[in-house]
Protein backbone atom coordinates (compact mmCIF):
# COMPACT_ATOMS: atom_id res chain seq x y z
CA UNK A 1 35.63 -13.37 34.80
CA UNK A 2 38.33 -15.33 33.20
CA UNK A 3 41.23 -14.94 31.70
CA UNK A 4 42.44 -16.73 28.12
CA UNK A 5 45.61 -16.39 26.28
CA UNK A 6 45.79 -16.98 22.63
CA UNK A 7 48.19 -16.59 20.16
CA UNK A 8 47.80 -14.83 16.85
CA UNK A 9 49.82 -14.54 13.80
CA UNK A 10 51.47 -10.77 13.47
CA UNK A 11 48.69 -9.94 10.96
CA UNK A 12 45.95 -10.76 12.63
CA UNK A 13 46.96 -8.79 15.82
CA UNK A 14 47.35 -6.05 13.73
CA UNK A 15 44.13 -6.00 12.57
CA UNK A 16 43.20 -6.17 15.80
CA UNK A 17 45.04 -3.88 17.07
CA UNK A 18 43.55 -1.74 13.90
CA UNK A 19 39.96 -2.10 15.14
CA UNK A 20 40.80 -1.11 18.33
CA UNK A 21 42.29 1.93 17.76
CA UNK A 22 39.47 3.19 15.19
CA UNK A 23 37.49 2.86 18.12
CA UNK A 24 35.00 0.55 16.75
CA UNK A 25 35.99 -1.38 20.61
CA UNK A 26 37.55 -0.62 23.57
CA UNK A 27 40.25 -3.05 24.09
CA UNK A 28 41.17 -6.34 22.30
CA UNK A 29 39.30 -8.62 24.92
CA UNK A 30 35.73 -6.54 23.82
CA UNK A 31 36.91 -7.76 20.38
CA UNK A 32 37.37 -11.24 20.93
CA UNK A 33 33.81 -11.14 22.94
CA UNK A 34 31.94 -9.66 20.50
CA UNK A 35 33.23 -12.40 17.76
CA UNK A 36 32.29 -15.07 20.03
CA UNK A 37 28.75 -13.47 20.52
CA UNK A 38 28.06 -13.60 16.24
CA UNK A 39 29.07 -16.79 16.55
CA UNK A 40 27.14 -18.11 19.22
CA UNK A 41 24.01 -16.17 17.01
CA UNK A 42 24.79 -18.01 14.10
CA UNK A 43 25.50 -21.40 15.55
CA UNK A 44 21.86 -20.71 16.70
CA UNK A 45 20.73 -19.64 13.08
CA UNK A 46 22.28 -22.45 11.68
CA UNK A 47 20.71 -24.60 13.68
CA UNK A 48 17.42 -23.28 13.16
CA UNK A 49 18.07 -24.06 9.51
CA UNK A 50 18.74 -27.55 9.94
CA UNK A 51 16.04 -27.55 12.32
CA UNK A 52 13.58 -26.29 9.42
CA UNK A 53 15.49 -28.36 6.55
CA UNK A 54 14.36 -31.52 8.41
CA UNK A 55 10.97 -30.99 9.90
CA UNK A 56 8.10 -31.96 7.15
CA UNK A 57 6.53 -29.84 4.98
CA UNK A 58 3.10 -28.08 6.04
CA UNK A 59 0.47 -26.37 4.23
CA UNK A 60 -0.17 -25.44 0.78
CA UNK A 61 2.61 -23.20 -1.14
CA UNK A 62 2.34 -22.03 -4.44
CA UNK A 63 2.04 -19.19 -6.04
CA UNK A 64 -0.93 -17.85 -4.44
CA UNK A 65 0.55 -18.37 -0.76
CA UNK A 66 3.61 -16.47 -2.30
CA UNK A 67 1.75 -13.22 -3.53
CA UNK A 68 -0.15 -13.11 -0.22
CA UNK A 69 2.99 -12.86 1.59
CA UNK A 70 4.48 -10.48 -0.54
CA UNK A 71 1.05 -8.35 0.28
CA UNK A 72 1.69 -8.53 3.74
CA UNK A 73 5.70 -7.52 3.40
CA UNK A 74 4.27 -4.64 1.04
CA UNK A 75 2.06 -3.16 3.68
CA UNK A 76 4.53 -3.74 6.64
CA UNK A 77 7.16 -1.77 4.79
CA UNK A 78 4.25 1.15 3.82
CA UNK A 79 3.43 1.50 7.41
CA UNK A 80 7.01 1.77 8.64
CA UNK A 81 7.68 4.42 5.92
CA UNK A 82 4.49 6.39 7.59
CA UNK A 83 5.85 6.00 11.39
């Protein structure tokens, strides 16, 4: 593993420092990691959004589409609620 050294302003070490000791991580390095992971997850959201922002439209979607999928949601939540 490496090692990186970075330098904060006071307040933001303290709040580091703060999560630490509420125990929400186990050291300030676990911190940093676990930022870098949400980012890396949305980098790779965001790119899925561009990806879908550009790509062409297909199929048919209007209202009827809409209420169909809302059906589907519906149900999914019902049976979830059962299990």
């Amino acid at each position: 593993m490496s090692t990186m050294n970075i330098s904060l302003p006071d307040e933001m070490k303290r709040f580091v420092d703060q999560q630490v000791r509420e125990g929400a991580y186990a050291g300030s390095s676990e911190y940093v990691r676990e930022l870098i992971r949400k980012d890396r997850e949305l980098a790779k959201f965001r790119a899925l959004l561009d990806k879908g922002a550009t790509s062409p439209i297909e199929g048919k979607f209007d209202a009827a589409w809409f209420d169909g999928l809302r059906t589907q949601l519906r149900t999914r939540a019902k049976s979830r609620k059962r299990a």
